[in-house]
Protein backbone atom coordinates (compact mmCIF):
# COMPACT_ATOMS: atom_id res chain seq x y z
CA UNK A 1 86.32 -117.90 25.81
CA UNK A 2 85.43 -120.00 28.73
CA UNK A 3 81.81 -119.52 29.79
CA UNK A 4 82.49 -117.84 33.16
CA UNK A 5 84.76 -115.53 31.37
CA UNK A 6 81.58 -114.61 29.17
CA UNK A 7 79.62 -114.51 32.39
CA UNK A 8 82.07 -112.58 34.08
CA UNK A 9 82.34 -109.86 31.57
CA UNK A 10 85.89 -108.56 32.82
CA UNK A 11 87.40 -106.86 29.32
CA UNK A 12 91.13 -107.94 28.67
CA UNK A 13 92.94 -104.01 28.44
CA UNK A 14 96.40 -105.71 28.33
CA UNK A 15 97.76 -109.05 27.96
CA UNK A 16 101.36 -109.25 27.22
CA UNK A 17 105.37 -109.65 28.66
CA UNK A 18 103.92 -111.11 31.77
CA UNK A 19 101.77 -108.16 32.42
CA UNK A 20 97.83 -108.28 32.58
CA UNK A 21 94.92 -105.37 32.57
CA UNK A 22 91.54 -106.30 32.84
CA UNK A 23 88.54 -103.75 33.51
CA UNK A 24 85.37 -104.99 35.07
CA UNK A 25 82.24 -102.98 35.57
CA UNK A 26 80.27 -103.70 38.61
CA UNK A 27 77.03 -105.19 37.73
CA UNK A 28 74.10 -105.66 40.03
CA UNK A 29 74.49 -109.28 40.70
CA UNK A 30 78.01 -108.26 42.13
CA UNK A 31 76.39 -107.38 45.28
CA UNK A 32 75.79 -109.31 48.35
CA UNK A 33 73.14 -108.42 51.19
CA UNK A 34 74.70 -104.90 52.07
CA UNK A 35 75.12 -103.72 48.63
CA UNK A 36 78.87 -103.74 48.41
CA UNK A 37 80.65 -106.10 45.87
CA UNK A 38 81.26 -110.02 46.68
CA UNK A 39 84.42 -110.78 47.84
CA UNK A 40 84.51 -113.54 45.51
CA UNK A 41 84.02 -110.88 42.55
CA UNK A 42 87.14 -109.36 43.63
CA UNK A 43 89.17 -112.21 44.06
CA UNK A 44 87.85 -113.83 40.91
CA UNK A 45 89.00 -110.96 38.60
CA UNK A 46 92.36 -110.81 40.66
CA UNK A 47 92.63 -114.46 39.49
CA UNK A 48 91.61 -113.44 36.37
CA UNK A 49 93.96 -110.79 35.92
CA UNK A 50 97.17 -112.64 37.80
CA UNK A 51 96.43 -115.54 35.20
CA UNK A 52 96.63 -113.41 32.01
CA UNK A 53 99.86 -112.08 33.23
CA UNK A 54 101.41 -115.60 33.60
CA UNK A 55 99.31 -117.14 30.07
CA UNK A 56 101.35 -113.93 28.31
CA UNK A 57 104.73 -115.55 28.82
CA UNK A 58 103.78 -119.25 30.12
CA UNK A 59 100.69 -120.30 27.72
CA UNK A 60 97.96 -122.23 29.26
CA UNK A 61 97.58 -122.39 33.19
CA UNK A 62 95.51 -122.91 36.14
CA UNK A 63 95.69 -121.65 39.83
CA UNK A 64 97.13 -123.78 42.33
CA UNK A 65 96.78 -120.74 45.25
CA UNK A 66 95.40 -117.81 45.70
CA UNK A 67 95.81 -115.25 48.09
CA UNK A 68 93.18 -111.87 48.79
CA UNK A 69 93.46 -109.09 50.72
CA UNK A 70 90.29 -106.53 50.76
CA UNK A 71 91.64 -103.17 51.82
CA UNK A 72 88.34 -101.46 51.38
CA UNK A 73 84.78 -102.34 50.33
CA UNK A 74 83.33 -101.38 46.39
CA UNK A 75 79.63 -100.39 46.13
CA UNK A 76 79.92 -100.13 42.60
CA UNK A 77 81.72 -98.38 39.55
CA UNK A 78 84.39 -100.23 36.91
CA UNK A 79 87.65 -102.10 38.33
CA UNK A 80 90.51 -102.10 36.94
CA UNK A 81 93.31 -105.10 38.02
CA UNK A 82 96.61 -105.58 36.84
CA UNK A 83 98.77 -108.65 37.31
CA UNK A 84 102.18 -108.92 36.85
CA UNK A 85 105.02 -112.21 36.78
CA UNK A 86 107.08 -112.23 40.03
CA UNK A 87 108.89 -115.49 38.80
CA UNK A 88 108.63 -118.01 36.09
CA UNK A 89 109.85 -121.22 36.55
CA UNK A 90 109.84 -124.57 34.65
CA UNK A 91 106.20 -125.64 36.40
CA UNK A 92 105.22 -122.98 38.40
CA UNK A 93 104.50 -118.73 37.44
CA UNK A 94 104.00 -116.19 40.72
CA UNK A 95 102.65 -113.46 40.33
CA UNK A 96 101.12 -110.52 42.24
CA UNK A 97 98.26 -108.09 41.37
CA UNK A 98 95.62 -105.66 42.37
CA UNK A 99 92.75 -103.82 41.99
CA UNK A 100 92.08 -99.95 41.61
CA UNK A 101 88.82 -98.07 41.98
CA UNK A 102 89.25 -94.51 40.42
CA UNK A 103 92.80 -95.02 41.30
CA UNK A 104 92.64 -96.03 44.80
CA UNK A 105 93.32 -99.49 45.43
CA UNK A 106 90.78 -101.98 47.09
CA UNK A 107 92.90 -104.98 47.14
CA UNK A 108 95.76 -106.99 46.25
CA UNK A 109 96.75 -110.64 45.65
CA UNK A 110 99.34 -113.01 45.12
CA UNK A 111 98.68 -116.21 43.05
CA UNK A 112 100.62 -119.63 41.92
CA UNK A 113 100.05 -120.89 39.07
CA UNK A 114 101.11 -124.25 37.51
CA UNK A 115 101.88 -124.61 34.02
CA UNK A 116 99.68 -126.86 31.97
CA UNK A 117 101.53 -129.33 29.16
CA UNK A 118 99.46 -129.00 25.81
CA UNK A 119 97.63 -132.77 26.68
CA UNK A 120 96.23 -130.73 30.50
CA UNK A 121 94.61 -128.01 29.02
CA UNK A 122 91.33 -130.14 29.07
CA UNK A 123 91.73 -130.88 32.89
CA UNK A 124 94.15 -134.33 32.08
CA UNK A 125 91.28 -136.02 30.22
C-alpha cells in the first residue's frame, strides 16, 4: 500500500474483470473553507477507483489524464465510486467512473491510463 493510499483511507469493495468499487468515508480534513468536500478528494478517489478497474485486467499503471465533472457538492457521509474499462489496448486502458452519495451521483470521470512494463513500476529508476 502506497502511503497516500493509507492516508487516503478509500476501502477497495471490488477489484476485478476491469471493474473497481472503492468506499470512502468523508473525514474532516476533506473539507475546504465552506465545509463541503475538496474537489481534489473527489477526483482523487475517482482516480483511485478508475485505476483499480484498469490494474484488474492491465497490472501496474499510472494516469496519464484525468477528467472531473462535479455534478453536486458533498458535505459529508461515505462515497462510493466505481470504475469500469472502456478499452484496453497494448499501452493505454480508458476507463470511466463515478461517484454515488446514498445513491445519487455527485460526479463522474473519465481517465487514461498507461501501462507500466515490470522495470516502470518504480517511476523508470
Amino acid at each position: 500500500m502506497s502511503p497516500f493510499a493509507g492516508w487516503f483511507g478509500a476501502k477497495v469493495l471490488k477489484k476485478a474483470g476491469g471493474e473497481a468499487e472503492l468506499c470512502l468515508k468523508v473525514r474532516e480534513e476533506f473539507l475546504q473553507g465552506q465545509g463541503l468536500v475538496h474537489g481534489g478528494i473527489l477526483a482523487a478517489l475517482l482516480d483511485s477507483a478508475l485505476g483499480s478497474a484498469a490494474e484488474s485486467l492491465a497490472g501496474k499503471v499510472v494516469t496519464a489524464e484525468l477528467a472531473v465533472s462535479y455534478l453536486r457538492p458533498v458535505r459529508g457521509g461515505s462515497l462510493l465510486a466505481r470504475g469500469r474499462i472502456l478499452h484496453l489496448g497494448k499501452r493505454l486502458v480508458f476507463a470511466v467512473g463515478e461517484i454515488y452519495l446514498e445513491g445519487s451521483p455527485v460526479a463522474f470521470a473519465k481517465g487514461t491510463f498507461y501501462r507500466l512494463e515490470p522495470d516502470q513500476d518504480q517511476g523508470g529508476q
